[in-house]
Each structure stands twice: as C-alpha cells, then as structure tokens.
N, C-alpha and C. Protein backbone atom coordinates (compact mmCIF):
# COMPACT_ATOMS: atom_id res chain seq x y z
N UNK A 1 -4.77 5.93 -16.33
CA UNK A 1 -6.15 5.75 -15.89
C UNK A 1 -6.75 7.11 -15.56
N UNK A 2 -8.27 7.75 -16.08
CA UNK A 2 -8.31 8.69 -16.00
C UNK A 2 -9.08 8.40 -14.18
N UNK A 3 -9.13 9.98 -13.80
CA UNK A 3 -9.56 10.16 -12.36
C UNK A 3 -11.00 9.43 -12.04
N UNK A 4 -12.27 8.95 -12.48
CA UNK A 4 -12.77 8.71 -12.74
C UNK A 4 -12.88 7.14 -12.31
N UNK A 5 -11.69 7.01 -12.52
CA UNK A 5 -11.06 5.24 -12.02
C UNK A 5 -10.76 4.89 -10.43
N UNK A 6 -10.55 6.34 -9.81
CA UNK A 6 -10.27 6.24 -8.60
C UNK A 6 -11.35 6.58 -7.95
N UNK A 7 -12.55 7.43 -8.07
CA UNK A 7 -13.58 7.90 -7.84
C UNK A 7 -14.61 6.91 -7.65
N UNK A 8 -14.42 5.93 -6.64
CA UNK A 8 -15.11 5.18 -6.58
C UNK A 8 -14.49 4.59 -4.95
N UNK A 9 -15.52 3.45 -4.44
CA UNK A 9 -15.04 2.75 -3.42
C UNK A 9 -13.45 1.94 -3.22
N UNK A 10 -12.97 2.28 -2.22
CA UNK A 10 -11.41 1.49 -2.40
C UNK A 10 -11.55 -0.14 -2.78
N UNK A 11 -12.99 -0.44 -2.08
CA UNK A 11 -12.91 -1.82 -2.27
C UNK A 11 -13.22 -2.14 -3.46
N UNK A 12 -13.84 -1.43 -4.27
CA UNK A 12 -13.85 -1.67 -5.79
C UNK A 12 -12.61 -1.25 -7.05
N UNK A 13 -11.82 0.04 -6.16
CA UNK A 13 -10.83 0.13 -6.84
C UNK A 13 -9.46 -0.79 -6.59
N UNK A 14 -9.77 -1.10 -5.85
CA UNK A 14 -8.40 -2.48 -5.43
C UNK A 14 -8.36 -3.59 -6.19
N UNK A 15 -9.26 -4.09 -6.49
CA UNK A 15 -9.02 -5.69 -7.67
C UNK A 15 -8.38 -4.91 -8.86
N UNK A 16 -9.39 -3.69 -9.23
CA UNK A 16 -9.31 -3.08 -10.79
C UNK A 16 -7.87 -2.43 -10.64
N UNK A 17 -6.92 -2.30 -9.64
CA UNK A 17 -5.89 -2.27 -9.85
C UNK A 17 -4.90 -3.27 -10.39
N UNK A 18 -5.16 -4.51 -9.73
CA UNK A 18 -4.06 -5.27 -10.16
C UNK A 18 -3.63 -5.55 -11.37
N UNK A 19 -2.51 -5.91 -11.95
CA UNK A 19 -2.37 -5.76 -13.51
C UNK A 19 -1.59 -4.00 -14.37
N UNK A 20 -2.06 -2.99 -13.02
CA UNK A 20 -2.06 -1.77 -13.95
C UNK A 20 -0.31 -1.78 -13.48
N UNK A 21 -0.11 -0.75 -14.35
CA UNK A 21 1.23 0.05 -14.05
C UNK A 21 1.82 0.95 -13.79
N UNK A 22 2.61 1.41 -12.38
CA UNK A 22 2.63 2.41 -11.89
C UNK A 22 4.03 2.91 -12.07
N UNK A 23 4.26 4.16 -12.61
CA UNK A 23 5.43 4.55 -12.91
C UNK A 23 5.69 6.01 -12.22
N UNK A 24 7.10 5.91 -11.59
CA UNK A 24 7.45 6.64 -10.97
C UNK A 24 8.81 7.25 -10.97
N UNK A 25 9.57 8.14 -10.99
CA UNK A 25 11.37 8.16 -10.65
C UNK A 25 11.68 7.39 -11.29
N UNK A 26 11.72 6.87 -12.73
CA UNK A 26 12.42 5.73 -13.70
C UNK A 26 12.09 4.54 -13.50
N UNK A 27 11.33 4.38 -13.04
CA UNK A 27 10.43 2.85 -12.30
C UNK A 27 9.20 2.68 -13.02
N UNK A 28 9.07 1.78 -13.44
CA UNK A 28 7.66 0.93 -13.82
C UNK A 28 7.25 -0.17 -13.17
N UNK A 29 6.10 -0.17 -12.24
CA UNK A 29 5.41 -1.34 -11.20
C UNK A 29 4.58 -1.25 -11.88
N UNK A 30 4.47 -3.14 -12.07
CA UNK A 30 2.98 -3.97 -12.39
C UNK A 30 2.11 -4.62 -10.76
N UNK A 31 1.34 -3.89 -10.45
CA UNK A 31 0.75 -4.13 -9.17
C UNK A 31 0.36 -5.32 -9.13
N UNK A 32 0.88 -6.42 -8.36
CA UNK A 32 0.33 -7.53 -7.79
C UNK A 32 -0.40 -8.31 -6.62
N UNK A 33 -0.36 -7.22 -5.70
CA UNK A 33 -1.11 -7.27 -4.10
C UNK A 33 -1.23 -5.86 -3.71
N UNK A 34 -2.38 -5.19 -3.57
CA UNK A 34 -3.01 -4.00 -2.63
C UNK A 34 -4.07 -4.08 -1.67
N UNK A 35 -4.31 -3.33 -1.06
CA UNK A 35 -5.26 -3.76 0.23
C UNK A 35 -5.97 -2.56 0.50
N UNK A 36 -7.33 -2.48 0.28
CA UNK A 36 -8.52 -1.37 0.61
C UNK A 36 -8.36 -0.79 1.89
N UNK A 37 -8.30 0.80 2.10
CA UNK A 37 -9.30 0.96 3.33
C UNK A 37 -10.22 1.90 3.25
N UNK A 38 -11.31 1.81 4.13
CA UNK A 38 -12.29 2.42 4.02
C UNK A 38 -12.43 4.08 4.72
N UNK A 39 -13.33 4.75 4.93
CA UNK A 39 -13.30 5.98 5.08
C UNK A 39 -13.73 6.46 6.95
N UNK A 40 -13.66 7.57 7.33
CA UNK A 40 -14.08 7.78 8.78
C UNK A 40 -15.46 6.92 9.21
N UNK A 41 -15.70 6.41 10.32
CA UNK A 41 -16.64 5.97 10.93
C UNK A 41 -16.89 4.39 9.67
N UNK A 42 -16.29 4.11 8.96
CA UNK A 42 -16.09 3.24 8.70
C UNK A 42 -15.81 2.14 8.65
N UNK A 43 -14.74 2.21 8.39
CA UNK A 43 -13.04 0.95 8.55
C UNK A 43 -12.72 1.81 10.12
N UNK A 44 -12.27 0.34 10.81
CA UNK A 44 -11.35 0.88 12.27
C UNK A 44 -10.42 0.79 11.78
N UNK A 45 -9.38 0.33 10.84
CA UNK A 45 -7.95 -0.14 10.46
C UNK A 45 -7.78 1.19 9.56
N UNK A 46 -8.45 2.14 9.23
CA UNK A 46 -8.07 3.35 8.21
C UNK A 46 -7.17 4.63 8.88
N UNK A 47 -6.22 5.34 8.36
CA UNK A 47 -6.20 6.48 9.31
C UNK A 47 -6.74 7.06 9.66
N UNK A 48 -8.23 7.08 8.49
CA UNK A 48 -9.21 8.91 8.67
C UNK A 48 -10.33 7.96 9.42
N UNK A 49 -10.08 6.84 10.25
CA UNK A 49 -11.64 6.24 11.04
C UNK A 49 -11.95 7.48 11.84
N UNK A 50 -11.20 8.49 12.53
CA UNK A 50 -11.75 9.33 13.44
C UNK A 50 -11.38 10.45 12.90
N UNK A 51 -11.40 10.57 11.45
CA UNK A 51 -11.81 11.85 11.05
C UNK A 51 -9.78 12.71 10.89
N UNK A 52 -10.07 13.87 9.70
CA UNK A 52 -8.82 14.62 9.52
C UNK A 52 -7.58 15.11 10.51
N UNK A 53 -6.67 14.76 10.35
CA UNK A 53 -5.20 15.18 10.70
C UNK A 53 -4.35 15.77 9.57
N UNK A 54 -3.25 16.78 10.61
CA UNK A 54 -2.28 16.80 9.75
C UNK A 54 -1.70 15.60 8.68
N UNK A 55 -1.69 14.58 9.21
CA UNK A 55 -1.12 13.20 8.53
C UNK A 55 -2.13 12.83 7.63
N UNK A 56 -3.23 12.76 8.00
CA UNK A 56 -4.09 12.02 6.84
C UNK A 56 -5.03 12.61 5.92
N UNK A 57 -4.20 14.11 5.88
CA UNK A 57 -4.90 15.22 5.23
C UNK A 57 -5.21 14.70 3.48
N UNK A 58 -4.45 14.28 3.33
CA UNK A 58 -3.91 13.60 1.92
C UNK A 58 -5.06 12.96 1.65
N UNK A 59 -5.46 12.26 2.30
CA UNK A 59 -6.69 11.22 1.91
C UNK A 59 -8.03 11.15 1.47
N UNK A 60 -8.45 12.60 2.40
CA UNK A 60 -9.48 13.78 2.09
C UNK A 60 -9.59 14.28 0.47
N UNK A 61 -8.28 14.58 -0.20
CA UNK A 61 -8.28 15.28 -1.04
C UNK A 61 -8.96 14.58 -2.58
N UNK A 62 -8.43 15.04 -3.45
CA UNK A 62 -8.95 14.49 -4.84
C UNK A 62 -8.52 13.10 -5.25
N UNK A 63 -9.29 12.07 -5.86
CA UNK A 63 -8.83 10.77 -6.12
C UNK A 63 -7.65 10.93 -7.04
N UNK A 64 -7.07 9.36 -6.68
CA UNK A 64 -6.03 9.71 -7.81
C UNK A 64 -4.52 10.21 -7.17
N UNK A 65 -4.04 10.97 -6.20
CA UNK A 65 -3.25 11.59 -5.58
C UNK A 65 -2.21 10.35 -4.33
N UNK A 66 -1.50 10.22 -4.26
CA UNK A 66 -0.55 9.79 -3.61
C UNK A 66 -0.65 10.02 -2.15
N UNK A 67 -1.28 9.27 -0.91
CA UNK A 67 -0.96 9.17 0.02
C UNK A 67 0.51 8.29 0.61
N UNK A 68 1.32 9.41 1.33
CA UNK A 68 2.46 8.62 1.62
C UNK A 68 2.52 8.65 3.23
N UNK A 69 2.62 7.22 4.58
CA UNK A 69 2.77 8.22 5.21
C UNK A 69 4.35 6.90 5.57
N UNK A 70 4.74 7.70 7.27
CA UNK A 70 5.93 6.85 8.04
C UNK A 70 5.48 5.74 8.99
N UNK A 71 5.81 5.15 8.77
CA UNK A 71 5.54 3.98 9.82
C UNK A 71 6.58 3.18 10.93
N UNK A 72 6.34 3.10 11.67
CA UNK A 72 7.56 2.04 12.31
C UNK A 72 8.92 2.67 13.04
N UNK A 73 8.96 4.13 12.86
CA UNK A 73 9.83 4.91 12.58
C UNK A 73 10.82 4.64 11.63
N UNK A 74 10.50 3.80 10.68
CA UNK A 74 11.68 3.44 9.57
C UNK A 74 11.08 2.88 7.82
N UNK A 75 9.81 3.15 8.29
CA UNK A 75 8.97 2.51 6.53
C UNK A 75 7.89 3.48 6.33
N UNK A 76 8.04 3.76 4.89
CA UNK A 76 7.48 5.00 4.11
C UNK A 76 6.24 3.63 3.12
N UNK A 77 5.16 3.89 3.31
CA UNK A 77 4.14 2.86 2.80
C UNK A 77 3.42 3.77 1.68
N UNK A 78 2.50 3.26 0.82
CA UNK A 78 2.07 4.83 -0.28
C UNK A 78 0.96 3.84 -0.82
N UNK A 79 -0.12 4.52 -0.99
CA UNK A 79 -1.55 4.41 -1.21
C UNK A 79 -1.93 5.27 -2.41
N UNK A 80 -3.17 4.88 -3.12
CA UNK A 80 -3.77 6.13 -4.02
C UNK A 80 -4.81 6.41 -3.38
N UNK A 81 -5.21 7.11 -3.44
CA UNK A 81 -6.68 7.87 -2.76
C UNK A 81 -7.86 7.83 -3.40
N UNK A 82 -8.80 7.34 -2.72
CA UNK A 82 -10.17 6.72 -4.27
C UNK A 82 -11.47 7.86 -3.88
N UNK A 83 -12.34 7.70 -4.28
CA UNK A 83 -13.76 8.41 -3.93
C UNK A 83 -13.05 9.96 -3.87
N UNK A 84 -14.75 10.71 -3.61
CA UNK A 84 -14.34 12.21 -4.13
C UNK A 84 -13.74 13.03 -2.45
N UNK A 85 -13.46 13.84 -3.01
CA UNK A 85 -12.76 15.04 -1.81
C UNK A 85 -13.57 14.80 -0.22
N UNK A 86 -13.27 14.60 0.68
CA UNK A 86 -13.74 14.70 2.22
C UNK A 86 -13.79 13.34 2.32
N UNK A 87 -13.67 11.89 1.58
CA UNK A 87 -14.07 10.94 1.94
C UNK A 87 -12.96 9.80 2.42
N UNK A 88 -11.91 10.10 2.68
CA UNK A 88 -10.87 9.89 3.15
C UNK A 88 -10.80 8.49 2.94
N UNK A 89 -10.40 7.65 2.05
CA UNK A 89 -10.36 6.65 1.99
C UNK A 89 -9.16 6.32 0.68
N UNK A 90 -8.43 5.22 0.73
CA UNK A 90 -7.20 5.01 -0.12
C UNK A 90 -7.04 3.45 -0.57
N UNK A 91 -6.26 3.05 -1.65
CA UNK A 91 -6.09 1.66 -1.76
C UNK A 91 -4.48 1.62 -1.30
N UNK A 92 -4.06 0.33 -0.36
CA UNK A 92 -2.75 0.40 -0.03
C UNK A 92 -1.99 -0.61 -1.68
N UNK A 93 -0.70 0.35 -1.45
CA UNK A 93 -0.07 -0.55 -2.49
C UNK A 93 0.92 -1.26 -1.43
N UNK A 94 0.52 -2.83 -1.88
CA UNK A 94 1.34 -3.85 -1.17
C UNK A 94 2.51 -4.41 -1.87
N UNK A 95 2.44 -4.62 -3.01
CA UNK A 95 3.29 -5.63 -3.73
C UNK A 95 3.26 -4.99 -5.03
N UNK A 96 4.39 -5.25 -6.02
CA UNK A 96 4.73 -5.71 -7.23
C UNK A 96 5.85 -6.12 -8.04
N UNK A 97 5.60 -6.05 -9.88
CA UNK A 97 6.66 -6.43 -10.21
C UNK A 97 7.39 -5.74 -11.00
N UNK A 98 8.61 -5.33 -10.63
CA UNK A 98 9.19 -3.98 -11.26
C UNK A 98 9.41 -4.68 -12.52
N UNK A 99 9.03 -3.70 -13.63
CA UNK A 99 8.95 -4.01 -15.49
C UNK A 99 10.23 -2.98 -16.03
N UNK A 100 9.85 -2.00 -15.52
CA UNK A 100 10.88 -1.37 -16.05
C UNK A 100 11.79 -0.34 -15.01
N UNK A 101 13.23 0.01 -15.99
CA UNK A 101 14.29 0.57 -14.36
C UNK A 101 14.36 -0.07 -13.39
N UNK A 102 14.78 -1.77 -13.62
CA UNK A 102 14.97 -2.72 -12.32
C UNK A 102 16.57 -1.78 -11.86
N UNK A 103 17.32 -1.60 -12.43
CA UNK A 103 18.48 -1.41 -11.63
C UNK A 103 18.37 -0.40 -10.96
N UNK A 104 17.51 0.61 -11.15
CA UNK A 104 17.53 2.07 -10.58
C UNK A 104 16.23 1.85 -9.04
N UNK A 105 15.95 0.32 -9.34
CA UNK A 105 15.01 0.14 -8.00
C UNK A 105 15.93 -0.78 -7.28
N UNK A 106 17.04 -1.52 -7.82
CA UNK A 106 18.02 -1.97 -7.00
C UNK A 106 18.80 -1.06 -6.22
N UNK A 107 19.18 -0.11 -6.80
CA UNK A 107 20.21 0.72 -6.37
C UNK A 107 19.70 1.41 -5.15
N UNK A 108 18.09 1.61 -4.99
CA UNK A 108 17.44 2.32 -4.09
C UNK A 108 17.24 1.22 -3.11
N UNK A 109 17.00 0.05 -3.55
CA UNK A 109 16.60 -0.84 -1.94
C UNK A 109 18.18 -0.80 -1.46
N UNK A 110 19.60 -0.97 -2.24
CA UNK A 110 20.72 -0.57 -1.41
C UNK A 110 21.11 -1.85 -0.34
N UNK A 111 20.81 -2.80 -0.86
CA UNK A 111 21.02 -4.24 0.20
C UNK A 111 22.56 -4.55 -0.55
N UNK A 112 22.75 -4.97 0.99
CA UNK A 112 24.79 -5.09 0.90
C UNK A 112 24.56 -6.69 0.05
N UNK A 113 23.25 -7.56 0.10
CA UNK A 113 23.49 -8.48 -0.89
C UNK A 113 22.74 -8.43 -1.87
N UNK A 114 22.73 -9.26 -3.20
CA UNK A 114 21.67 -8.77 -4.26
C UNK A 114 20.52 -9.23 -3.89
N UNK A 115 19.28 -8.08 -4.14
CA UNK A 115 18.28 -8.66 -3.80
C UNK A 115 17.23 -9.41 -4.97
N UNK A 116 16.87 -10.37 -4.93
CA UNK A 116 15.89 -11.17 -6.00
C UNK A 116 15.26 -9.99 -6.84
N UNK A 117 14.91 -10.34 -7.95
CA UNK A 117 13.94 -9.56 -8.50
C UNK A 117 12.56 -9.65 -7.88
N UNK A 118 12.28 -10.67 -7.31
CA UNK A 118 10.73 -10.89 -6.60
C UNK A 118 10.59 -10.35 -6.15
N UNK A 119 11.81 -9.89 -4.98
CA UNK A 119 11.46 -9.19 -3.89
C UNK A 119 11.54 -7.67 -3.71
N UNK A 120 12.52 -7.23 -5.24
CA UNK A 120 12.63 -5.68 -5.36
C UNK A 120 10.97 -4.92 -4.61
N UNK A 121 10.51 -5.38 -5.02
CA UNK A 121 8.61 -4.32 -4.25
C UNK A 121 7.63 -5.45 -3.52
N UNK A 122 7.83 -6.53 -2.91
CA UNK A 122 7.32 -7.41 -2.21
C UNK A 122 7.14 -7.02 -0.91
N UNK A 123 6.00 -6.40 -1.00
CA UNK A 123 5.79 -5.64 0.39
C UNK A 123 5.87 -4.30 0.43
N UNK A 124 4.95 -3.42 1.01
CA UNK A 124 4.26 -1.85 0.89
C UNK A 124 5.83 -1.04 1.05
N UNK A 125 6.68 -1.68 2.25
CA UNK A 125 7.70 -0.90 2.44
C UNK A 125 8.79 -0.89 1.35
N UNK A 126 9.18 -2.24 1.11
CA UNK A 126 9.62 -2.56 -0.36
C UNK A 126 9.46 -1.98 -1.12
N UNK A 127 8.14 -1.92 -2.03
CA UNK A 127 7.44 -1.17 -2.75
C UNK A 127 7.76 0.29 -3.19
N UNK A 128 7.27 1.23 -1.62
CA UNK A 128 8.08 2.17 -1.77
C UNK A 128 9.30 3.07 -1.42
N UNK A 129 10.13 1.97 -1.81
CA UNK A 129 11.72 2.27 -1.51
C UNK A 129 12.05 1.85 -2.91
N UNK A 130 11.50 0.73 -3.77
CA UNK A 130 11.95 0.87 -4.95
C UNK A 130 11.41 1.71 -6.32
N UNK A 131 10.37 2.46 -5.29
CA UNK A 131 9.29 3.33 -6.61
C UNK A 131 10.39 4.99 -6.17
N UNK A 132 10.84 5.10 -4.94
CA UNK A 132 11.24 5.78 -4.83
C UNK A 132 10.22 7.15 -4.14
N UNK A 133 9.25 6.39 -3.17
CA UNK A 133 8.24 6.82 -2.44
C UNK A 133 8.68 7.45 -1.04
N UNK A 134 8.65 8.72 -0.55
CA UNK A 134 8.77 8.89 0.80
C UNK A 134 8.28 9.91 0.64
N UNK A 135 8.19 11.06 1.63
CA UNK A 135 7.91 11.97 2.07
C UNK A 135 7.33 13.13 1.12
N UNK A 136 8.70 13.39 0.40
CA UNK A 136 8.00 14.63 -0.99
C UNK A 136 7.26 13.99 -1.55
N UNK A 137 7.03 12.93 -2.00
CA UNK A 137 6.00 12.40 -2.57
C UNK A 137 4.44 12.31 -2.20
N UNK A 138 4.52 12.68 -0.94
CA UNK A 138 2.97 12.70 -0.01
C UNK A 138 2.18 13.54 -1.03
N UNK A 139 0.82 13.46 -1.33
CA UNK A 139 0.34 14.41 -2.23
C UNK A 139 0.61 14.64 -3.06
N UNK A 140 1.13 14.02 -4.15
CA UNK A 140 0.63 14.71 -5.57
C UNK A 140 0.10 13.70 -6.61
N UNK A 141 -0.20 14.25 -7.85
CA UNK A 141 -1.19 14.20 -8.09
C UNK A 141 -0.84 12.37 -9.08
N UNK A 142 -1.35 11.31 -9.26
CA UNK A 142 -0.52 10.16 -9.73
C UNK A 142 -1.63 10.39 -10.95
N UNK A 143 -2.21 11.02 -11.80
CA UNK A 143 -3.23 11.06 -12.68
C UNK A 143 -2.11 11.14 -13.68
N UNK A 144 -2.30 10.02 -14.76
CA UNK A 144 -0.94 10.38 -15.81
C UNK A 144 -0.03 9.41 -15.38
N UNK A 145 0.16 8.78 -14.07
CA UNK A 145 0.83 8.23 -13.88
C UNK A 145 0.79 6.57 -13.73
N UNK A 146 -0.62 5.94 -14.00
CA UNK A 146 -1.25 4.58 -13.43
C UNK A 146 -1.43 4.41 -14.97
N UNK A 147 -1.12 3.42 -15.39
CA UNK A 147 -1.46 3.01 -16.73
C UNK A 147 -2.16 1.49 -16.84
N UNK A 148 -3.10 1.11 -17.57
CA UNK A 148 -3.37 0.20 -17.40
C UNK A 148 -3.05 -1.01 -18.21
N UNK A 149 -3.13 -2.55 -17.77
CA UNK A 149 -2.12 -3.11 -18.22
C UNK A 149 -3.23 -4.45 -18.71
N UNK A 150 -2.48 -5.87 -19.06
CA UNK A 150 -2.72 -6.97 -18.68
C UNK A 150 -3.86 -7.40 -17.52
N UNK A 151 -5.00 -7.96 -18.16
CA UNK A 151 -6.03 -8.34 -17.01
C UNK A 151 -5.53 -9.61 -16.22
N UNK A 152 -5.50 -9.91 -14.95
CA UNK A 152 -5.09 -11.23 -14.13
C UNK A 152 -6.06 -12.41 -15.03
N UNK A 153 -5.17 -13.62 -14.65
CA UNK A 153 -6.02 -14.04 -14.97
C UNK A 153 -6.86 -14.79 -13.66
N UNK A 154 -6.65 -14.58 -12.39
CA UNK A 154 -7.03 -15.25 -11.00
C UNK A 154 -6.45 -13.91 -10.53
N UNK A 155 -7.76 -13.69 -9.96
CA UNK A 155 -7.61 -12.57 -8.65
C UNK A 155 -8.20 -12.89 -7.00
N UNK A 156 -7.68 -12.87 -5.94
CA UNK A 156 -8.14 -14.00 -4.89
C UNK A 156 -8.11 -12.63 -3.98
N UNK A 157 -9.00 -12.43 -2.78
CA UNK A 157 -9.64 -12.04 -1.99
C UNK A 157 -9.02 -12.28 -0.56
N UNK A 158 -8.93 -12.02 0.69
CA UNK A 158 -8.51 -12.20 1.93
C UNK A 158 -8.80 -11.17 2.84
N UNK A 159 -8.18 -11.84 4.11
CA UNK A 159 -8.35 -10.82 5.39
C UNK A 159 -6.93 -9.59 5.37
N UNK A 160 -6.70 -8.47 5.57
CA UNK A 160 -6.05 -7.75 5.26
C UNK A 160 -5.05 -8.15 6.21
N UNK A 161 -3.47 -7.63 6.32
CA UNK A 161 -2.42 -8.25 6.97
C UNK A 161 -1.72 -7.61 7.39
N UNK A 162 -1.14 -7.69 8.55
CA UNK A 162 -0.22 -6.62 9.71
C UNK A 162 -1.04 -5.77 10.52
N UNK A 163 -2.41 -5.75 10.80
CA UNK A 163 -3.57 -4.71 10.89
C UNK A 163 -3.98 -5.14 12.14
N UNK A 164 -4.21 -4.48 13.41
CA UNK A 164 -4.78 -5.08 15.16
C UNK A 164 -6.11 -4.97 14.63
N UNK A 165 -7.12 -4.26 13.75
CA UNK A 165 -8.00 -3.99 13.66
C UNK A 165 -8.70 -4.31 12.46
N UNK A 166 -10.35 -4.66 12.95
CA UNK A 166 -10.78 -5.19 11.22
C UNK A 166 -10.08 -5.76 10.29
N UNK A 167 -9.14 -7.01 10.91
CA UNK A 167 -8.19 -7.26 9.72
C UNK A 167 -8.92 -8.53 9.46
N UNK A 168 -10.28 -8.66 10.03
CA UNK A 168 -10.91 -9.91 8.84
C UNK A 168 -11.48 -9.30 7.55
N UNK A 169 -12.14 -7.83 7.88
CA UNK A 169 -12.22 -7.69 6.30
C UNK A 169 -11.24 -7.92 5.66
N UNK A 170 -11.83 -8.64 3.84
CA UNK A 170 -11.57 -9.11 2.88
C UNK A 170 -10.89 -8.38 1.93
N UNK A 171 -10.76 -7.38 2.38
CA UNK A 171 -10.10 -6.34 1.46
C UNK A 171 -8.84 -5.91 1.07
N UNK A 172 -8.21 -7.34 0.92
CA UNK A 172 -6.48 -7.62 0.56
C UNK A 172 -6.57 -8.25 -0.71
N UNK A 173 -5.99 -8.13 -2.02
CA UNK A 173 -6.56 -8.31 -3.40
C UNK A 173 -5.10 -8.78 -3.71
N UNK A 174 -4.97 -10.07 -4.58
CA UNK A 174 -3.43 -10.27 -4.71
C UNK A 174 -4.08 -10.90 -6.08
N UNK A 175 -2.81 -10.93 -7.03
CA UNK A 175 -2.86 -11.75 -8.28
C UNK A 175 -2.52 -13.12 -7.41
N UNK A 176 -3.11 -14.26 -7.93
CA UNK A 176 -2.75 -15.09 -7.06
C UNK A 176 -1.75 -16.02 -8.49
N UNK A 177 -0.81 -16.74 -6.99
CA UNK A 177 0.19 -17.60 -7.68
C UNK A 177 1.69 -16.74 -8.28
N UNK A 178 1.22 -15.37 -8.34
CA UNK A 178 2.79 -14.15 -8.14
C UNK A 178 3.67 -14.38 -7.63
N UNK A 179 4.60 -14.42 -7.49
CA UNK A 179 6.19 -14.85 -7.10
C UNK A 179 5.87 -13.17 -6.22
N UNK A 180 5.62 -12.16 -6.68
CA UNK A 180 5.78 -10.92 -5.70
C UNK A 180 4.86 -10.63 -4.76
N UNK A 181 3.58 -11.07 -4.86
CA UNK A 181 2.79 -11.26 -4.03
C UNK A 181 3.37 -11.57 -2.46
N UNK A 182 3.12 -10.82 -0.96
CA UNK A 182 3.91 -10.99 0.10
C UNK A 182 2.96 -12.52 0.76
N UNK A 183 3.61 -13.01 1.31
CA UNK A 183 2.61 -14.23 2.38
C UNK A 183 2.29 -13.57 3.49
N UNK A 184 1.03 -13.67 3.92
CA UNK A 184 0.01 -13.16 4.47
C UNK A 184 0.47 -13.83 6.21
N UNK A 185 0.62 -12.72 6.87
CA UNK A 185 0.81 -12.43 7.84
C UNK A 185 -0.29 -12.18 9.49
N UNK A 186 -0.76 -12.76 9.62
CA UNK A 186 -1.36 -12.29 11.00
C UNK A 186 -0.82 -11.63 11.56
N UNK A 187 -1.87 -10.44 12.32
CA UNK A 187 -0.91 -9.40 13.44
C UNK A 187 -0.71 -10.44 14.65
N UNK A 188 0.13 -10.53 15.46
CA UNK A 188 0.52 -10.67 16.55
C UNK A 188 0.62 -9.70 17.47
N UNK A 189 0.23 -9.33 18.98
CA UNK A 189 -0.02 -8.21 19.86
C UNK A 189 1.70 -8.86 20.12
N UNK A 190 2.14 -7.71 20.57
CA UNK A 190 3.19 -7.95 21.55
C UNK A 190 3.60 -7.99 22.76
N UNK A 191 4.31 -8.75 23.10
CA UNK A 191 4.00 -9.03 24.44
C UNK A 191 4.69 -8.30 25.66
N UNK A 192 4.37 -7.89 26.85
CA UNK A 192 5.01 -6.84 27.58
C UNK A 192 5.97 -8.27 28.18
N UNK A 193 7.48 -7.35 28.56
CA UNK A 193 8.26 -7.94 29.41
C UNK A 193 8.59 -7.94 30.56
N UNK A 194 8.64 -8.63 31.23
CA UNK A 194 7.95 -9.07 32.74
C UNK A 194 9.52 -8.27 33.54
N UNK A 195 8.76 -7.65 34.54
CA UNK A 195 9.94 -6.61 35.17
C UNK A 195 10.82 -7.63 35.85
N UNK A 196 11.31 -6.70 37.02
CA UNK A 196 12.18 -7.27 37.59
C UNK A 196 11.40 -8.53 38.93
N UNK A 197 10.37 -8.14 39.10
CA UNK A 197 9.51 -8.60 40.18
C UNK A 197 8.36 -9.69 39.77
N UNK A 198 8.64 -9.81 38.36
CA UNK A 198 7.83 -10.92 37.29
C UNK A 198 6.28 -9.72 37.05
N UNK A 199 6.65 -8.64 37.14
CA UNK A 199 5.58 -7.75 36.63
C UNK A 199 5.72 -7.08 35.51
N UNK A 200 4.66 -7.16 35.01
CA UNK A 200 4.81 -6.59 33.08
C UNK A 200 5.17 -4.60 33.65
N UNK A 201 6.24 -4.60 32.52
CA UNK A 201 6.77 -3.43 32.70
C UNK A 201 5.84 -2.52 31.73
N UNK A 202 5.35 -0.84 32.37
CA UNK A 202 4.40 -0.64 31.28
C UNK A 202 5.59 0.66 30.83
C-alpha cells in the first residue's frame, strides 16, 4: 500500500485495512480486527491526547511507520501511524489471520500447549508476538510492507475495547463472523482491597 493510504484519518484508515496483509519476520497477517485512535486534544483514549513524549514520539512521525509500545509490563501492542507528520494519531492492530509462516508464529507465541490457529494473532498482544513485534521494531518504516488483499465481505463497527476512556467511540473495525476476530471486552475499573481496618488500601 503506497503511503498515501495511511495519510489520512485513522478512522478512515481502519475499515480500509481489514482484508490487507501484513508481513513481517517470515510472517504474513491478514488483518481481521483494528481499532482507530485519534490525535492530541482529540481522542482521550490516544497516547498523543496531551501532546509528544519520549514514548509516543513514533506517532508524530511519517504515515505508514510502526508504532510499538509496552504495556502491562508484559505486552508489546503495534499500530501503523496514519495522517501527516505532527498529527499523532495510529490504527491499533487487534487481530488476525496468520497466511503465511504459521510455524515460525507458533514457535514465537512458545505455549507449552499447541495453540489454535485462531488464536496464533487474536488479540493486539497475540498479534505482536506472532508478527514478531517488540521494541526494535518501534519506528520503522512498514511502506513495502502492507499489501493489499481480499475485500470483506461484512465489515461491522463498535465501541473500542479494554479502554477507561472514550471507549464508546465506534472506532473498533472487525471482519465480522472471523474465527480471529477477539470478543469484545468492556473495561472494568479495579477494585481497591479493603485494608486491614475494612479501609481501601491506596
């Protein structure tokens, strides 16, 4: 897909993803669920809502380019970056279906049991553990690398998922009826645990 494809709103580049194919480290993903976010003073659910960091420097930059960041202290999640330079905005990759180099995305998820083929990239963290997404990968350039594929034939719309914030925008895009597609999740706050004196411990 030339740059041109990304150079645009996330929420418009997110449907026009699904279907394409993303190839990476001997891996070929057919994208089946991604999720928009929007740019500073924007989206509250984005990293860059309050503007550039070290971390979300990536996002700023040229469309097309690989945002990777850490989450959770244990999940590496990876985005493309849409619209032009300063506008900090990305499409999340949520889901897909590995086409090609399934074993070399088995070998990387590394589960002591076999894992389904559904589930090899079912889910952002999934995803990139079997594309082979972390850290060196932050920033560079995926132009050359997104190919486009098969049009859906049903593409379905929603509130975005795992998110405390703005997670009624609609801007979660799944092929619908996908076996890789993840089930949609509400955030849940968590709850503090009540001390020793039945007082929430902060």
């Amino acid at each position: 897909m030339p740059r041109s494809f990304f150079d645009r709103h996330p929420s418009l580049v997110a449907p026009d993803l699904l279907g394409k194919v993303v190839v990476h480290g001997g891996v070929a993903l057919r994208l089946t669920e991604v999720e928009a976010y929007g740019g500073p003073g924007e989206d509250p659910a984005a990293h860059t809502y309050r503007g550039m960091t070290p971390r979300n420097a990536v996002m700023f930059g040229p469309p097309g380019h690989l945002y990777v960041y850490f989450t959770y202290g244990m999940h590496f999640c990876a985005n493309l970056v849409c619209l032009g330079e300063g506008h900090g905005s990305a499409v999340l990759l949520r889901g897909g279906e590995i086409v090609a180099g399934i074993e070399t995305a088995r070998a990387r998820r590394g589960a002591v049991k076999p894992v389904p083929d559904r589930d090899l990239a079912r889910g952002p963290a999934r995803l990139a553990v079997a594309m082979g997404f972390s850290r060196p990968e932050n920033g560079i350039d995926m132009i050359g690398s997104v190919f486009d594929g098969a049009v859906p034939d049903k593409v379905s719309a929603g509130p975005r998922t795992g998110i405390s914030t703005a997670m009624e925008v609609p801007w979660r895009f799944w092929i619908e009826g996908d076996p890789t597609v993840s089930p949609y999740r509400r955030h849940v706050p968590r709850r503090r645990q009540p001390g020793p004196a039945g007082r929430a411990q902060t």
